[in-house]
C-alpha atoms as a PDB file:
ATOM      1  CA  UNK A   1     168.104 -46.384 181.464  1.00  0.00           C
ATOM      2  CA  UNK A   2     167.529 -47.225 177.589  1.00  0.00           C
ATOM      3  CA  UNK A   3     164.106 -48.657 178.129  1.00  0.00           C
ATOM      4  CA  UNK A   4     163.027 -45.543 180.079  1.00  0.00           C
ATOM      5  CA  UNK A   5     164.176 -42.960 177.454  1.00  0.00           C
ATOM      6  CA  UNK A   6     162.571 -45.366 174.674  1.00  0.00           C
ATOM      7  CA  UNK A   7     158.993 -45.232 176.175  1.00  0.00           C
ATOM      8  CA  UNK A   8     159.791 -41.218 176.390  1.00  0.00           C
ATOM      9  CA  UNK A   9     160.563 -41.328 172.666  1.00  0.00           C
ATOM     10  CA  UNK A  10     157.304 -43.049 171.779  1.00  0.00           C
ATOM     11  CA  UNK A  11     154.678 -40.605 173.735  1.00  0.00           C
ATOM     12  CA  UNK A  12     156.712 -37.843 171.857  1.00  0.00           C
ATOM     13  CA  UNK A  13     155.839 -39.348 169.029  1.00  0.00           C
ATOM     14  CA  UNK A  14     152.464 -40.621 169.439  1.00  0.00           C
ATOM     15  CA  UNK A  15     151.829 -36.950 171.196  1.00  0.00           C
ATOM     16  CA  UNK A  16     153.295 -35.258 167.578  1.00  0.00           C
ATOM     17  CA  UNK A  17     151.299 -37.717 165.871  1.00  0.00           C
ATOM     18  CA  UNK A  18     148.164 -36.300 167.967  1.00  0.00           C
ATOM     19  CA  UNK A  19     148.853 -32.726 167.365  1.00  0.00           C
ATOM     20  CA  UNK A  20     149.047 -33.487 163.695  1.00  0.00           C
ATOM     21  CA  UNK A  21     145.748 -35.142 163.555  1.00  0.00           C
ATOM     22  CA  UNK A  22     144.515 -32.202 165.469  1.00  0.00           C
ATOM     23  CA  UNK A  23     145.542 -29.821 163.043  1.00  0.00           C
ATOM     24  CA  UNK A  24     144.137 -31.688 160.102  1.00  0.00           C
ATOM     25  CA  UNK A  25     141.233 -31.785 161.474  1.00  0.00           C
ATOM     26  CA  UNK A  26     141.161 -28.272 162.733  1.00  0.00           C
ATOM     27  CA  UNK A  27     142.322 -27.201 159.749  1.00  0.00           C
ATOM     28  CA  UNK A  28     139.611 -29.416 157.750  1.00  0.00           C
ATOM     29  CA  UNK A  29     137.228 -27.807 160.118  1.00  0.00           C
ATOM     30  CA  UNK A  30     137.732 -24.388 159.181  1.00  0.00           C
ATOM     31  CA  UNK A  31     137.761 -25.156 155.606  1.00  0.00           C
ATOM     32  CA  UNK A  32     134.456 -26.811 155.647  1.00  0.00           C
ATOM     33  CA  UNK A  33     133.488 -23.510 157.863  1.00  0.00           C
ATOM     34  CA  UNK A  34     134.710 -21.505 155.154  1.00  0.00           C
ATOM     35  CA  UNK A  35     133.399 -23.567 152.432  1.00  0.00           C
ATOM     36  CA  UNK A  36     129.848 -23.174 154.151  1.00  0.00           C
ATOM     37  CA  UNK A  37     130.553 -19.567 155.129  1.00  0.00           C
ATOM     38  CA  UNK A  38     131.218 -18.769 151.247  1.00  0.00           C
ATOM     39  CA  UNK A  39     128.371 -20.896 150.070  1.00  0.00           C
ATOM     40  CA  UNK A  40     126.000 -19.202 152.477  1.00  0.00           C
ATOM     41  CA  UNK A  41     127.369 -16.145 151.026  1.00  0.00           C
ATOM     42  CA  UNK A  42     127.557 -16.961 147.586  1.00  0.00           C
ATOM     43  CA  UNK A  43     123.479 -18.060 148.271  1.00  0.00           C
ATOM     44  CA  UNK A  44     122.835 -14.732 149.515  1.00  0.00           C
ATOM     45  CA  UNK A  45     124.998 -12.925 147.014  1.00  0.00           C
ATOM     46  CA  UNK A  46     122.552 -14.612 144.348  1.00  0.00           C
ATOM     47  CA  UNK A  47     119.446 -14.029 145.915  1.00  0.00           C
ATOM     48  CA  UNK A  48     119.899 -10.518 146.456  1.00  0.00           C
ATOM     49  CA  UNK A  49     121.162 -10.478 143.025  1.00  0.00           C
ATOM     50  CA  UNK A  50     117.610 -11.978 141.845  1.00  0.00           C
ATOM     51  CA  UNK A  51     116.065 -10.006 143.877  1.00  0.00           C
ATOM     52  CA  UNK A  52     117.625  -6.585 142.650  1.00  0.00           C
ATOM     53  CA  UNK A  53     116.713  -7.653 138.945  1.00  0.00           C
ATOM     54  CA  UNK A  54     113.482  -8.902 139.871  1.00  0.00           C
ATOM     55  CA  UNK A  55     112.975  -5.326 141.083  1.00  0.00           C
ATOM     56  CA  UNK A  56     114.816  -3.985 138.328  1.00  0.00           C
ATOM     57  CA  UNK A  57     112.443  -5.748 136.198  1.00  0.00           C
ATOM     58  CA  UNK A  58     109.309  -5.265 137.774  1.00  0.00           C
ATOM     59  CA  UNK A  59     110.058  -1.481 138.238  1.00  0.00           C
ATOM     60  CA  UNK A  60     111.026  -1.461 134.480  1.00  0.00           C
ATOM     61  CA  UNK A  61     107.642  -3.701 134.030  1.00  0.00           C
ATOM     62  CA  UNK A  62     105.422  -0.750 135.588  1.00  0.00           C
ATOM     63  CA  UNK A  63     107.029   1.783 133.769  1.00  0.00           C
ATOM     64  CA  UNK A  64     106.707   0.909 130.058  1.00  0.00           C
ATOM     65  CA  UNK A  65     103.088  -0.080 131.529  1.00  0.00           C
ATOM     66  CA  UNK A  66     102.951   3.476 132.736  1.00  0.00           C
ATOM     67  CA  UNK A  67     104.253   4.700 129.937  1.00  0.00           C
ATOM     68  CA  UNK A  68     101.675   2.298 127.491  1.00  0.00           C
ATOM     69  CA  UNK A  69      98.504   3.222 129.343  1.00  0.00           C
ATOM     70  CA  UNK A  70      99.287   6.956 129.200  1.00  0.00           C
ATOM     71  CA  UNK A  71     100.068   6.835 125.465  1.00  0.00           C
ATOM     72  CA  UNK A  72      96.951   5.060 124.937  1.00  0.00           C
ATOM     73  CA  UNK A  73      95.372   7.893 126.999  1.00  0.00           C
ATOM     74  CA  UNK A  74      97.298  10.176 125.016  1.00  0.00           C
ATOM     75  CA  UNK A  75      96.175   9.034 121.439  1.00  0.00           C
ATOM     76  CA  UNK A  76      92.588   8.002 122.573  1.00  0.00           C
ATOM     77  CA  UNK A  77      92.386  11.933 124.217  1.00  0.00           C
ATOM     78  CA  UNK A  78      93.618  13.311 120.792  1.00  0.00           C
ATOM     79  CA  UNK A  79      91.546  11.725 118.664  1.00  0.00           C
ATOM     80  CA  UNK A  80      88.049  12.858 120.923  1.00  0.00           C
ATOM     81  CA  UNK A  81      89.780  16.337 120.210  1.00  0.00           C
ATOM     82  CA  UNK A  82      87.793  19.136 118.832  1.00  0.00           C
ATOM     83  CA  UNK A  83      91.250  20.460 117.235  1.00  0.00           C
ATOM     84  CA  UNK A  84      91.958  17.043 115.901  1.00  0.00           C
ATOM     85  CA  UNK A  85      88.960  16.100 114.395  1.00  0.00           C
ATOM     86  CA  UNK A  86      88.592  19.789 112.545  1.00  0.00           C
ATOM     87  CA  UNK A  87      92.326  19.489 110.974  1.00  0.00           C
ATOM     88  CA  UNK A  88      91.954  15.876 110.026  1.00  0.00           C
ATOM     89  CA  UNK A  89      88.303  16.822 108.061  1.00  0.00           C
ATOM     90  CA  UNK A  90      90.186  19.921 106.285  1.00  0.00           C
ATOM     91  CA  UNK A  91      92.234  17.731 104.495  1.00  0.00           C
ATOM     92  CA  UNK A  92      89.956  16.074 102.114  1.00  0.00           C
ATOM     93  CA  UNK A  93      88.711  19.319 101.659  1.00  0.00           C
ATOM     94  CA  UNK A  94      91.498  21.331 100.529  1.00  0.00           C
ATOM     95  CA  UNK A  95      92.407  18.482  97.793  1.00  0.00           C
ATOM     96  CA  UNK A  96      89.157  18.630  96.622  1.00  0.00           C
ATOM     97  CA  UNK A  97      89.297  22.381  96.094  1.00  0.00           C
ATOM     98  CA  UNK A  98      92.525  22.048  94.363  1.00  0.00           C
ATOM     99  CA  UNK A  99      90.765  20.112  92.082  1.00  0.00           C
ATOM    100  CA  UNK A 100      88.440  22.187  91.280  1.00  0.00           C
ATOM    101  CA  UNK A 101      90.154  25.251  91.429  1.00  0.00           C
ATOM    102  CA  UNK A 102      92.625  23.884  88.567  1.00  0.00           C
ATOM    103  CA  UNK A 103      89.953  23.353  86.417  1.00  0.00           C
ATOM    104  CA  UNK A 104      88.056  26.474  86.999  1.00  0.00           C
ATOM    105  CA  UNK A 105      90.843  28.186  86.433  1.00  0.00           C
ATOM    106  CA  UNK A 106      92.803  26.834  83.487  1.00  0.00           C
ATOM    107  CA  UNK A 107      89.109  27.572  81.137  1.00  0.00           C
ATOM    108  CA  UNK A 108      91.296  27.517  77.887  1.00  0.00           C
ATOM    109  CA  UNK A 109      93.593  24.516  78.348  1.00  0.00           C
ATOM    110  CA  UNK A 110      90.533  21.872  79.805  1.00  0.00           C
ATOM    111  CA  UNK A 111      87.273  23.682  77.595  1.00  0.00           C
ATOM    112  CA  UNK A 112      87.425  21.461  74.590  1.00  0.00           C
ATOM    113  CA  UNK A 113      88.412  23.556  71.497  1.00  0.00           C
ATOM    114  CA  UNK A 114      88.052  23.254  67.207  1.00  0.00           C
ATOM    115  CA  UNK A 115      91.497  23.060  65.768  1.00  0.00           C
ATOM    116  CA  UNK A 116      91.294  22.370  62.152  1.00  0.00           C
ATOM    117  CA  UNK A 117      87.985  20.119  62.406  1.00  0.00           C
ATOM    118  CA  UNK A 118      89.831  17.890  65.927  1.00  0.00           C
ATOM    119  CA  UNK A 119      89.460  18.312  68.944  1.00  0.00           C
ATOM    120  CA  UNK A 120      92.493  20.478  70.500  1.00  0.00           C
ATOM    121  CA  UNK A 121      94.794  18.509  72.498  1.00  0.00           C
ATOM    122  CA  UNK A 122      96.689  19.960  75.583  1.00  0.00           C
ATOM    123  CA  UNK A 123      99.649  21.020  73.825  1.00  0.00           C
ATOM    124  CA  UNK A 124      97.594  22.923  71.247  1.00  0.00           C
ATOM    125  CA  UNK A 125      96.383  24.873  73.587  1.00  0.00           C
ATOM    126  CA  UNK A 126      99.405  26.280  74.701  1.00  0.00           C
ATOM    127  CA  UNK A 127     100.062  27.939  71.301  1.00  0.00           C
ATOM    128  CA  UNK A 128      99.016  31.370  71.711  1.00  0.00           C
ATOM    129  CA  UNK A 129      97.858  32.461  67.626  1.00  0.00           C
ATOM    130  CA  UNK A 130      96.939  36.147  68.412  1.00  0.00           C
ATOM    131  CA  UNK A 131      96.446  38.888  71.538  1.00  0.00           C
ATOM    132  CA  UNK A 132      93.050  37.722  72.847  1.00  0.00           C
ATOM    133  CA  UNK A 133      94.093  34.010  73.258  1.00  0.00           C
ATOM    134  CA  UNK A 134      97.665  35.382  74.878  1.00  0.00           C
ATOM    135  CA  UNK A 135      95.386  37.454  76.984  1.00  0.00           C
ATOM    136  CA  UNK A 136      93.341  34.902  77.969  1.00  0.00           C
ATOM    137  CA  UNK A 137      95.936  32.124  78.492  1.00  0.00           C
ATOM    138  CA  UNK A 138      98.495  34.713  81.124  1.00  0.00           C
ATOM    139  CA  UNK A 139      94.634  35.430  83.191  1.00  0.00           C
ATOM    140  CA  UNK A 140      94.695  31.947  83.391  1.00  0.00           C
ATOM    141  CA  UNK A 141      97.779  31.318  85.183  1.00  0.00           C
ATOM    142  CA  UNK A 142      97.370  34.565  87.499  1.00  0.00           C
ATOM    143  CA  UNK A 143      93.390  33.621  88.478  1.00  0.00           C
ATOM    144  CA  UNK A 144      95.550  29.973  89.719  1.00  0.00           C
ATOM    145  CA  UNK A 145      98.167  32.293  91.301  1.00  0.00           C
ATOM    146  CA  UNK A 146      95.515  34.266  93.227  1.00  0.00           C
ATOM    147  CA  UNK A 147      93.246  31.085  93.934  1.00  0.00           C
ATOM    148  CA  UNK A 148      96.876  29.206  95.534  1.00  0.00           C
ATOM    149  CA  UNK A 149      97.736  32.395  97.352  1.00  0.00           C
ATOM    150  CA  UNK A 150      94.158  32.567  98.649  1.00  0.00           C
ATOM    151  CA  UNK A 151      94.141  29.138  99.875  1.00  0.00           C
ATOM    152  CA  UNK A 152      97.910  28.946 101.847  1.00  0.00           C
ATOM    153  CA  UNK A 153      96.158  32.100 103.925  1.00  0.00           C
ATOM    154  CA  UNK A 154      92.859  29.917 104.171  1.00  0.00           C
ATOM    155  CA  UNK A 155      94.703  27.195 105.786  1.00  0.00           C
ATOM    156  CA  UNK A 156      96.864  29.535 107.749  1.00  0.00           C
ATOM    157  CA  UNK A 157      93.800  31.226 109.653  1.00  0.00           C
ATOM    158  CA  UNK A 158      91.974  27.402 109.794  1.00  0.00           C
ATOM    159  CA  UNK A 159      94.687  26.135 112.092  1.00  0.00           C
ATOM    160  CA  UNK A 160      95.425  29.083 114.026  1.00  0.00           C
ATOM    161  CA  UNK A 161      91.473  29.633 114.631  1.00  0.00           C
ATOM    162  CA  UNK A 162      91.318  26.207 115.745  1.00  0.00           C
ATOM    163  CA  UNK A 163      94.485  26.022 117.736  1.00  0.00           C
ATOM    164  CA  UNK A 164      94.018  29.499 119.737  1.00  0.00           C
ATOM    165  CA  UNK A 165      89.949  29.440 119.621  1.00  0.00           C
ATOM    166  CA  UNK A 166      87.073  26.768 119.434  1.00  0.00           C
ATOM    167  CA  UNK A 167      83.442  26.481 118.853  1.00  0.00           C
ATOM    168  CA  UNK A 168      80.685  26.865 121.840  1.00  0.00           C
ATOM    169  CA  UNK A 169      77.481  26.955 121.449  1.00  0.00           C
ATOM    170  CA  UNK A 170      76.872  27.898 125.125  1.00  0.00           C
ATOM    171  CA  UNK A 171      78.573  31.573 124.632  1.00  0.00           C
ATOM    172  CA  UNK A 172      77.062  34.484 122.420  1.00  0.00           C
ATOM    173  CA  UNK A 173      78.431  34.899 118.579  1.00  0.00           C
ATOM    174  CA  UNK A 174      77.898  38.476 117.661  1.00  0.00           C
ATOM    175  CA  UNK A 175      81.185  40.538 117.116  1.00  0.00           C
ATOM    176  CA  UNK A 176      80.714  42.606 120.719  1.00  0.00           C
ATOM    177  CA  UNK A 177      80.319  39.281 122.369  1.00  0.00           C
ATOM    178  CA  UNK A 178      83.099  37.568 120.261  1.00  0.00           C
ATOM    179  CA  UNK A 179      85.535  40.619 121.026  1.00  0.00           C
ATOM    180  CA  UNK A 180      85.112  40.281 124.722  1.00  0.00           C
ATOM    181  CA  UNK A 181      86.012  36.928 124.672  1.00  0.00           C
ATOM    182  CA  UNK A 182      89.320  37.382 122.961  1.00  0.00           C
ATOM    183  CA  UNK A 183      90.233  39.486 126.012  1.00  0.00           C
ATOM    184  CA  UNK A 184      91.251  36.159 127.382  1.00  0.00           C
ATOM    185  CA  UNK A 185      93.566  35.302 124.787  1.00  0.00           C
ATOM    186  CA  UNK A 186      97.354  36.558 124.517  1.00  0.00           C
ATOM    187  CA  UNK A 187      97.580  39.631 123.069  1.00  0.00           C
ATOM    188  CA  UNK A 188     100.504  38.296 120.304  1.00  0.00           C
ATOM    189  CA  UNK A 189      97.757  35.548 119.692  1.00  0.00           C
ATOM    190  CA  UNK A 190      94.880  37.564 118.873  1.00  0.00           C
ATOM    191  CA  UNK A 191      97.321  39.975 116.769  1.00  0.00           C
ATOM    192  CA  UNK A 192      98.322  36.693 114.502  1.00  0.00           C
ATOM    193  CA  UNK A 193      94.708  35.731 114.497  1.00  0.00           C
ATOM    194  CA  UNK A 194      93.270  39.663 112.980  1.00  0.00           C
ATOM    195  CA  UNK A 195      96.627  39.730 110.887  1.00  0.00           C
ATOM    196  CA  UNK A 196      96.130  36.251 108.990  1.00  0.00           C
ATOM    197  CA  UNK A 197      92.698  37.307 109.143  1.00  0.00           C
ATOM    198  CA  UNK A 198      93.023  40.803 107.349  1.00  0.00           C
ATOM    199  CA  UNK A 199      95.247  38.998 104.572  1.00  0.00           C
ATOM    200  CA  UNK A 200      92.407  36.318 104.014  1.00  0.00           C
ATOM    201  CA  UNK A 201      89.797  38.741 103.603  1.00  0.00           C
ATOM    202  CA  UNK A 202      92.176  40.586 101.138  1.00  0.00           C
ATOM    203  CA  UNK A 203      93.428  37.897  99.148  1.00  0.00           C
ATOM    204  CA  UNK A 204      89.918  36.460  98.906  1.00  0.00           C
ATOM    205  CA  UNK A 205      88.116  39.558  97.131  1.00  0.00           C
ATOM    206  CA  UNK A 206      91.225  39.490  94.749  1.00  0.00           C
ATOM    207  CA  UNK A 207      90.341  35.724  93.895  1.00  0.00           C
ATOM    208  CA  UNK A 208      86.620  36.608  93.270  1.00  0.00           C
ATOM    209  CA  UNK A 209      87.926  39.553  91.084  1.00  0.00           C
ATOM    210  CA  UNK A 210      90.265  37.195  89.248  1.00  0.00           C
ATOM    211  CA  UNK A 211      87.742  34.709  88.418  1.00  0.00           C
ATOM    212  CA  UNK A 212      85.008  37.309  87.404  1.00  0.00           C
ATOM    213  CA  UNK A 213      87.791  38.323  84.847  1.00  0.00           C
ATOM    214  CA  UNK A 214      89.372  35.264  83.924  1.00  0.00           C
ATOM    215  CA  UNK A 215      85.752  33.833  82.745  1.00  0.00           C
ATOM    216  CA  UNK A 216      84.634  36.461  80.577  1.00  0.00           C
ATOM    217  CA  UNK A 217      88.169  36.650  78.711  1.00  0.00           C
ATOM    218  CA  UNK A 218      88.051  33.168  78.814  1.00  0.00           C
ATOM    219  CA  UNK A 219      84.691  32.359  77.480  1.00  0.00           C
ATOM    220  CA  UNK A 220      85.754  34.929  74.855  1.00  0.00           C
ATOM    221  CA  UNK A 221      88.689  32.593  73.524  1.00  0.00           C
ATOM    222  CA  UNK A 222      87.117  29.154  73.783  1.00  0.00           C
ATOM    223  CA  UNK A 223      83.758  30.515  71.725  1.00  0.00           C
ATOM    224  CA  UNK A 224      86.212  32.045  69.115  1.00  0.00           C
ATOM    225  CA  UNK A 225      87.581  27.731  68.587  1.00  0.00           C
ATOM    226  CA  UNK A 226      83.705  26.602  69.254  1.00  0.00           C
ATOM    227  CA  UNK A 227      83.836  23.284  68.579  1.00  0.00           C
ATOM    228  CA  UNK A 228      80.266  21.704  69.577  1.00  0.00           C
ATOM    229  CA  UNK A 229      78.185  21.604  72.593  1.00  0.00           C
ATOM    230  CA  UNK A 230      81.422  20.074  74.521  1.00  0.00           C
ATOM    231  CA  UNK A 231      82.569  23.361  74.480  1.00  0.00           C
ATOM    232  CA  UNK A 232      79.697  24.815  76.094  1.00  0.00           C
ATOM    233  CA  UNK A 233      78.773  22.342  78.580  1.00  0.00           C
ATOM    234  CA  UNK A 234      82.356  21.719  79.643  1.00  0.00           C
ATOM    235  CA  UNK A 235      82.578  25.505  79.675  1.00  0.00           C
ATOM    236  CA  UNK A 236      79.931  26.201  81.910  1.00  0.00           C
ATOM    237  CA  UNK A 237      80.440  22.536  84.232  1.00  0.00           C
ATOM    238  CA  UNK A 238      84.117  23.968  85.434  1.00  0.00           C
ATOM    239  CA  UNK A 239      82.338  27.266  86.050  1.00  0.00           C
ATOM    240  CA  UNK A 240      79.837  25.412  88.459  1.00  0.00           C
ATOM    241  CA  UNK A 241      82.432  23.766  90.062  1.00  0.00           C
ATOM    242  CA  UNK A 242      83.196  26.910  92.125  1.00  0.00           C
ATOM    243  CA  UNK A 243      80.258  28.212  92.675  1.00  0.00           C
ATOM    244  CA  UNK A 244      79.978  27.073  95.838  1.00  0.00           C
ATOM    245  CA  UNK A 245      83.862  28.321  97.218  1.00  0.00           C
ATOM    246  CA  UNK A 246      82.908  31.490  95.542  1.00  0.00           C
ATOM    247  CA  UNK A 247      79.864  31.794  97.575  1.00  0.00           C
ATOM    248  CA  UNK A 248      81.682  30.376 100.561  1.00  0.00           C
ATOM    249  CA  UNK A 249      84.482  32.917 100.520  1.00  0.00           C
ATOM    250  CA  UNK A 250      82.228  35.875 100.091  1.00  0.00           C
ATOM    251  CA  UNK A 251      80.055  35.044 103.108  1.00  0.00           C
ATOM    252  CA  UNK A 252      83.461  34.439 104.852  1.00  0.00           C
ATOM    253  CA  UNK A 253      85.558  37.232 103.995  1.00  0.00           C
ATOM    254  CA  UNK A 254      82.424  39.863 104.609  1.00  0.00           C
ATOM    255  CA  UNK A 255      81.913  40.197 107.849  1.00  0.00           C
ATOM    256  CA  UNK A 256      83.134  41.863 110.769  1.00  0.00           C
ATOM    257  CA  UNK A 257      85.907  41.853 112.415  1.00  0.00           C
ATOM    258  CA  UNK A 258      85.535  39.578 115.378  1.00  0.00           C
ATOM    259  CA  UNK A 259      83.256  36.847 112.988  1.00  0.00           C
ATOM    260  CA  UNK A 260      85.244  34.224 112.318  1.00  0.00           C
ATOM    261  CA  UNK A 261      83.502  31.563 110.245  1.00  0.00           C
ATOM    262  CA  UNK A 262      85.640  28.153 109.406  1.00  0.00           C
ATOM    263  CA  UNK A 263      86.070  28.137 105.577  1.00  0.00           C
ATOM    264  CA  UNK A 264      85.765  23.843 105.169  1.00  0.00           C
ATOM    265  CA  UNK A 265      82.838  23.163 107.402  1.00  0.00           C
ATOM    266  CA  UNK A 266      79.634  22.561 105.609  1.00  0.00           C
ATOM    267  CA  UNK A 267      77.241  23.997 108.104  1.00  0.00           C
ATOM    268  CA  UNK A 268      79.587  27.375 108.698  1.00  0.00           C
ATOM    269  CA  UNK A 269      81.153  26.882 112.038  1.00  0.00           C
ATOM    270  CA  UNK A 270      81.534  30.020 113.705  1.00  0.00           C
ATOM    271  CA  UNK A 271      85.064  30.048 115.906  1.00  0.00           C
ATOM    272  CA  UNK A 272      83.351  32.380 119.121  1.00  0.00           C
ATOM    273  CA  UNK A 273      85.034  31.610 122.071  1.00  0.00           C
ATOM    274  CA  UNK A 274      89.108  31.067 123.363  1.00  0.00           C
ATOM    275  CA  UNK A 275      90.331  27.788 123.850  1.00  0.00           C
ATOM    276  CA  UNK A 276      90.661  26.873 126.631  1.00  0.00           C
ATOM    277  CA  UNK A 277      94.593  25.713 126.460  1.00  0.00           C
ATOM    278  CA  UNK A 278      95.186  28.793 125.355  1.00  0.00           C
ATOM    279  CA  UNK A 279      93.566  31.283 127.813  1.00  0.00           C
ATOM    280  CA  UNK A 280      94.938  33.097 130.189  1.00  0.00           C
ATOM    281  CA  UNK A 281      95.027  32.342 133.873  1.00  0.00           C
ATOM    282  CA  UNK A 282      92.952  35.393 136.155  1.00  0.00           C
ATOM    283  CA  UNK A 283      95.532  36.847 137.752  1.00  0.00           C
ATOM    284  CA  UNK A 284      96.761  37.876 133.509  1.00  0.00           C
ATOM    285  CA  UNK A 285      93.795  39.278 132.855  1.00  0.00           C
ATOM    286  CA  UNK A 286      93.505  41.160 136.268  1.00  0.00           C
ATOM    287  CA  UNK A 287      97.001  42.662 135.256  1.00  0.00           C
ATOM    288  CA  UNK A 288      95.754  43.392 131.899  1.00  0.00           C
ATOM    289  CA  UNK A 289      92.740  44.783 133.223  1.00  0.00           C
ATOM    290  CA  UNK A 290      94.478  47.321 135.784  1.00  0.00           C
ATOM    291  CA  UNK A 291      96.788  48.134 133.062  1.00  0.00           C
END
């Protein structure tokens, strides 16, 4: 009986020992399986992570492209602008006039003067010795007054002129024709354009007055200090200097009321037709029309 139950004992134990091995290597199985499973994961996880942010990146990529080539289009489209090219050449322009405008219009303080056998320096020309000199010296400072006020409603009408209307030689430029076209502009747009317009005209005549006035009184002061012929060819040089605005603000400011001539270009650009951002569709002016 003993040898029997020993031999029993010993296939227990080499069965136990079997099972054991099995599991080990079952269980070594599926952790290799796993181990491959999350590696084949963790793979795919990462490509469709480089994936996404190659998207990402290439989407991002086309976009600031996008973006670059329509700014370029943008800038390159403004600068070939009509409206761009006529405020960029005002700007010289108006500094230039400012120039001249100071020294047409401050006669006593730049015309060289006789103070006790020198020349009269700035300062001395400041001190005002009787009524005429006063007199003269005030008309100074109001013709420079008139001349600045003048020139903020010049540039006022410039850019509305050349924002709300532009320059075709293809259309007609008499007033009738002018008129007509200004149908197709906004009604609160042509108001601003015959308002600014109105208050140009006005404050130009008032300039030309000014000026007319300021260099007679003027010339009477710096001949009463005559120091040589500095005094008379300075005198008459800063007069000369705005000849030219004079003459270009009374050709502007007299005419009718649909002419509207651009006050800084040298061959007198007439402003006769809407622009065409600023027009209004058909069916407006088929409403307007009924109206």
């Amino acid at each position: 009986m003993s040898e029997p139950a020993v031999e029993l004992t010993s296939n227990i134990l080499i069965t136990e020992s079997q099972l054991e091995d099995n599991n080990e290597k079952n269980i070594l199985d599926f952790t290799e399986s796993q181990l491959e499973d999350n590696n084949e994961k963790n793979i795919l996880d990462f490509t469709e992570s480089q994936l996404e942010d190659n998207n990402e990146k290439n989407i991002l990529d086309f976009t600031e492209s996008q973006l670059e080539d329509n700014n370029g289009k943008n800038i390159l489209d403004l600068f070939k602008s009509q409206d761009f090219n006529q405020k960029i050449g005002v700007i010289p322009t108006v500094l230039f006039e400012l120039y001249k405008v100071t020294v047409s219009s401050f006669l006593i303080l730049f015309v060289p003067q006789n103070c006790n056998g020198h020349v009269c320096s700035l300062s001395e020309n400041f001190v005002t010795e009787n009524n005429l000199y006063t007199s003269g010296l005030v008309i100074n400072f109001i013709t420079m007054l008139s001349f600045l006020i003048f020139y903020l409603f010049e540039i006022l009408r410039e850019d509305k002129l050349i924002n709300y209307l532009e320059v075709n030689t293809l259309v007609p430029t008499d007033n009738q024709s002018v008129g007509k076209a200004l149908e197709l502009l906004p009604e609160e747009k042509k108001l601003i354009i015959y308002l600014i317009d109105k208050k140009y005209q006005l404050a130009g005549w008032s300039s030309l007055i000014m000026f007319v006035v300021n260099t007679i009184l003027s010339g009477l002061v710096v001949y009463t200090y005559y120091l040589d012929n500095q005094t008379t060819t300075t005198y008459i040089t800063n007069i000369l200097f705005m000849v030219t605005k004079l003459g270009d603000i009374y050709s502007t400011v007299n005419t009718d009321k649909n002419i509207f001539y651009s006050a800084y270009h040298k061959c007198k650009l007439q402003y006769n037709d809407v622009d065409p951002d600023n027009k209004i569709k058909p069916v407006e002016v088929e409403t307007i029309t009924s109206t």
